[in-house]
Protein backbone atom coordinates (compact mmCIF):
# COMPACT_ATOMS: atom_id res chain seq x y z
CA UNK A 1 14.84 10.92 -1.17
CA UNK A 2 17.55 11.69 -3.33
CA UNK A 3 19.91 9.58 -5.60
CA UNK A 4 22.80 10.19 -3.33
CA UNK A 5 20.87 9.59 -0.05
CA UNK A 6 22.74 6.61 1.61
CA UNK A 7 21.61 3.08 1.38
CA UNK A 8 21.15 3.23 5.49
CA UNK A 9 18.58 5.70 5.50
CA UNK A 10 16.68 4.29 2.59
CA UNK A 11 16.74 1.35 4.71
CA UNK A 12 15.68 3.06 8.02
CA UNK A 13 13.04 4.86 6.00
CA UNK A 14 11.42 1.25 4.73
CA UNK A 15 11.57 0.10 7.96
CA UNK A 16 9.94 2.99 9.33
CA UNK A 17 7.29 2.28 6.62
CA UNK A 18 6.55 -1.28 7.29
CA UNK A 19 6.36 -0.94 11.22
CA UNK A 20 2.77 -0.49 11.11
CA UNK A 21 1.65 -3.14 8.46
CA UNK A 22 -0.76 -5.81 9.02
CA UNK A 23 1.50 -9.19 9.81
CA UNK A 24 -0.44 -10.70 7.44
CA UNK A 25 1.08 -11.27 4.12
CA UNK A 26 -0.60 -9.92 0.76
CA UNK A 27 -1.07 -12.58 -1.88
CA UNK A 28 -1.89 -9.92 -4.87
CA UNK A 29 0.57 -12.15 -6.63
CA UNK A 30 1.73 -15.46 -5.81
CA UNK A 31 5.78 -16.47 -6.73
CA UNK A 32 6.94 -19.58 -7.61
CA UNK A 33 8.83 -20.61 -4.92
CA UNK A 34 12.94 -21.00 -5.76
CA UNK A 35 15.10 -24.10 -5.13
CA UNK A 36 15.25 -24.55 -1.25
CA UNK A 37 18.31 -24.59 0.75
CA UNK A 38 19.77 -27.97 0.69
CA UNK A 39 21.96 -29.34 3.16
CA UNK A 40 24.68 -28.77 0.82
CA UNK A 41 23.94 -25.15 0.75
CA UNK A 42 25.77 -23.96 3.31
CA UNK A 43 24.02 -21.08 6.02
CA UNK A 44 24.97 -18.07 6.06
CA UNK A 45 25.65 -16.05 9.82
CA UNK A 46 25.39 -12.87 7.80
CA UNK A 47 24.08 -11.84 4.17
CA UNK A 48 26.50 -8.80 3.52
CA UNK A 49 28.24 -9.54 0.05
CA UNK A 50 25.88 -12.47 -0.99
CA UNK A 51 23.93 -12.50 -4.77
CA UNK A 52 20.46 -11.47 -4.69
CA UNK A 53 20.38 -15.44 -6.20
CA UNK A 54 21.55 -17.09 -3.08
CA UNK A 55 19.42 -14.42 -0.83
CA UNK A 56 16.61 -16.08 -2.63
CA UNK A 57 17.60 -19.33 -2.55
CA UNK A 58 18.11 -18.94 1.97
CA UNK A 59 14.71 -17.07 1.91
CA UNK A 60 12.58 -16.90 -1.13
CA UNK A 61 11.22 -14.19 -3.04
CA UNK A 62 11.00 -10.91 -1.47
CA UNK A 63 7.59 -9.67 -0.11
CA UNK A 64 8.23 -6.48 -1.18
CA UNK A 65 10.81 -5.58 -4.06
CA UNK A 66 12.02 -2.09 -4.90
CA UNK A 67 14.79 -1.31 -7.35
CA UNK A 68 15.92 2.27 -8.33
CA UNK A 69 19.28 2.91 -9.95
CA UNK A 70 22.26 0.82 -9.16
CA UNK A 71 20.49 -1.00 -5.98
CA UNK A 72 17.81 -2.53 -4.73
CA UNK A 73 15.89 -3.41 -1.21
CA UNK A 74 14.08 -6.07 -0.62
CA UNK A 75 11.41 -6.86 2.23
CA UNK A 76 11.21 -10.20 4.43
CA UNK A 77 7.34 -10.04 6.51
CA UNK A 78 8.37 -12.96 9.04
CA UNK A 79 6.11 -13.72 12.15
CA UNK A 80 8.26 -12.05 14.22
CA UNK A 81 10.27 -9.45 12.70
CA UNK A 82 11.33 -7.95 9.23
CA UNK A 83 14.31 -8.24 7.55
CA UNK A 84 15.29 -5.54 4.99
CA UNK A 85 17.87 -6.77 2.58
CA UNK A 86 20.04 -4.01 0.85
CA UNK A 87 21.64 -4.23 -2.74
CA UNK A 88 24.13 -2.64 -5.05
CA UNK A 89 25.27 -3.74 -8.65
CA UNK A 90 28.32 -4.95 -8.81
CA UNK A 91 30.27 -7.13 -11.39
CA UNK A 92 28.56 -10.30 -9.88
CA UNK A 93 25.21 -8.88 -10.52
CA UNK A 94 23.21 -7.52 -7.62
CA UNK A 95 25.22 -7.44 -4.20
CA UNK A 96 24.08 -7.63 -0.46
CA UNK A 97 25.41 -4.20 1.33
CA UNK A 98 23.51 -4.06 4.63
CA UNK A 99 20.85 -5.59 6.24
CA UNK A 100 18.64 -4.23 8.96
CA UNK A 101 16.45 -6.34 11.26
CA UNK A 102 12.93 -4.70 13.25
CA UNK A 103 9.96 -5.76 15.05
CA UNK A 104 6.58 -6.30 13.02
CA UNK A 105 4.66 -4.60 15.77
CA UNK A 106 5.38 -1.51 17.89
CA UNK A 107 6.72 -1.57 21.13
CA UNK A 108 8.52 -5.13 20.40
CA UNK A 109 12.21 -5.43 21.19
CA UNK A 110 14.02 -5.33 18.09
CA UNK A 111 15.31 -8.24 17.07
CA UNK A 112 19.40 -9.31 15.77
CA UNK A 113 19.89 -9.09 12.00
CA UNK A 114 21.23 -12.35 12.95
CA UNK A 115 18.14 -13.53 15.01
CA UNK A 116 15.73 -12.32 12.25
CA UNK A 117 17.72 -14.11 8.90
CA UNK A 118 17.27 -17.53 11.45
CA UNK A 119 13.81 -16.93 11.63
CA UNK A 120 14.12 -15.94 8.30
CA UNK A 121 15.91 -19.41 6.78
CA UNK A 122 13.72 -21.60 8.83
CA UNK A 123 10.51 -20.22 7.60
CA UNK A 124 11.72 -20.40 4.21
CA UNK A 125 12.63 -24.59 4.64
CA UNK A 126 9.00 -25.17 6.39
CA UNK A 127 7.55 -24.30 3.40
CA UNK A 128 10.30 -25.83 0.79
CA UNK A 129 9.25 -28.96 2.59
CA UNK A 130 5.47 -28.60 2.85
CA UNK A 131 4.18 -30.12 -0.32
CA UNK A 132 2.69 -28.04 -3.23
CA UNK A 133 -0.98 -27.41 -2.61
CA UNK A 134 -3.61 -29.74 -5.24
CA UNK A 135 -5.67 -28.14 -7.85
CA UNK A 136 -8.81 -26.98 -6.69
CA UNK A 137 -11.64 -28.51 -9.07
CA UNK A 138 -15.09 -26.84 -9.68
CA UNK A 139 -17.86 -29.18 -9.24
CA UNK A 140 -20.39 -26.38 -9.48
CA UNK A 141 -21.53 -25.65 -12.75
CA UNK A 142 -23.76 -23.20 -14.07
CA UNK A 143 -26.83 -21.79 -11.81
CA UNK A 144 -30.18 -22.59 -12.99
CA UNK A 145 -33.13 -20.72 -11.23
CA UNK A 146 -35.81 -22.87 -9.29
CA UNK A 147 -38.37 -25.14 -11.03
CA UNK A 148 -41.62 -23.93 -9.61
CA UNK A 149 -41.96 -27.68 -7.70
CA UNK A 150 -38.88 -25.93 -5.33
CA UNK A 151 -39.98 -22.28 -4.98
CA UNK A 152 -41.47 -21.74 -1.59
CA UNK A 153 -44.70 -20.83 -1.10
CA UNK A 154 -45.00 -16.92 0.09
């Protein structure tokens, strides 16, 4: 695609892309996860004009970023759908310009924009609230091959 090609079809042409992914989400690289929502924060019906800040702050980080130029798309893998989030720079930094909803499998009805940023918000507070997970601790420590007492006989 071109420079000039409008934000809608780069959008459509994501989408398109992530259709057919596995629902499952890749954890090549784990994010730490941003401030949740508070009550205070008030929720948004739609994301159009937002900061890419207080996108992250509804949902969390994207799981799949792409910046070229003056904007930016970002990728939401819920259970149930995927939200694409569209930017542009502006003076307040990066700006939400559209947003497109779709189903994670074929042959799903396609979800509202407004349906999918609910799922979207409420996934994102589960796991604000779920506490961090512990440290896992090795107990095992280096392997030493079998004494001759343990070997089994052949």
């Amino acid at each position: 695609m071109t420079a000039n090609a409008p934000l809608s079809v780069v959008l459509a042409a994501g989408f398109l892309l992530l259709a057919g992914r596995h629902p499952a989400r890749a954890a090549a690289t784990p994010h730490a996860p941003p401030p949740p929502a508070t009550s205070a924060t008030p929720v948004p019906r739609s994301l159009e004009g937002e900061t890419a800040e207080m996108v992250r702050r509804w949902l969390g980080e994207p799981d799949v970023a792409h910046a070229e130029g003056e904007g930016a798309l970002w990728t939401y893998r819920l259970e149930a759908c995927a939200l694409m989030v569209g930017f542009r720079q502006s003076d307040h930094g990066l700006t939400v310009t559209s947003t497109l909803a779709g189903p994670r499998q074929r042959g799903r009805p396609v979800p509202s924009t407004t349906e999918c940023l609910g799922a979207g918000l409420a996934a994102h507070r589960e796991a604000a609230s779920r506490p961090p997970p512990l440290p896992r601790e090795s107990t095992i420590g280096p392997i030493t091959p079998p004494s001759p007492q343990t070997q089994v006989p052949q």
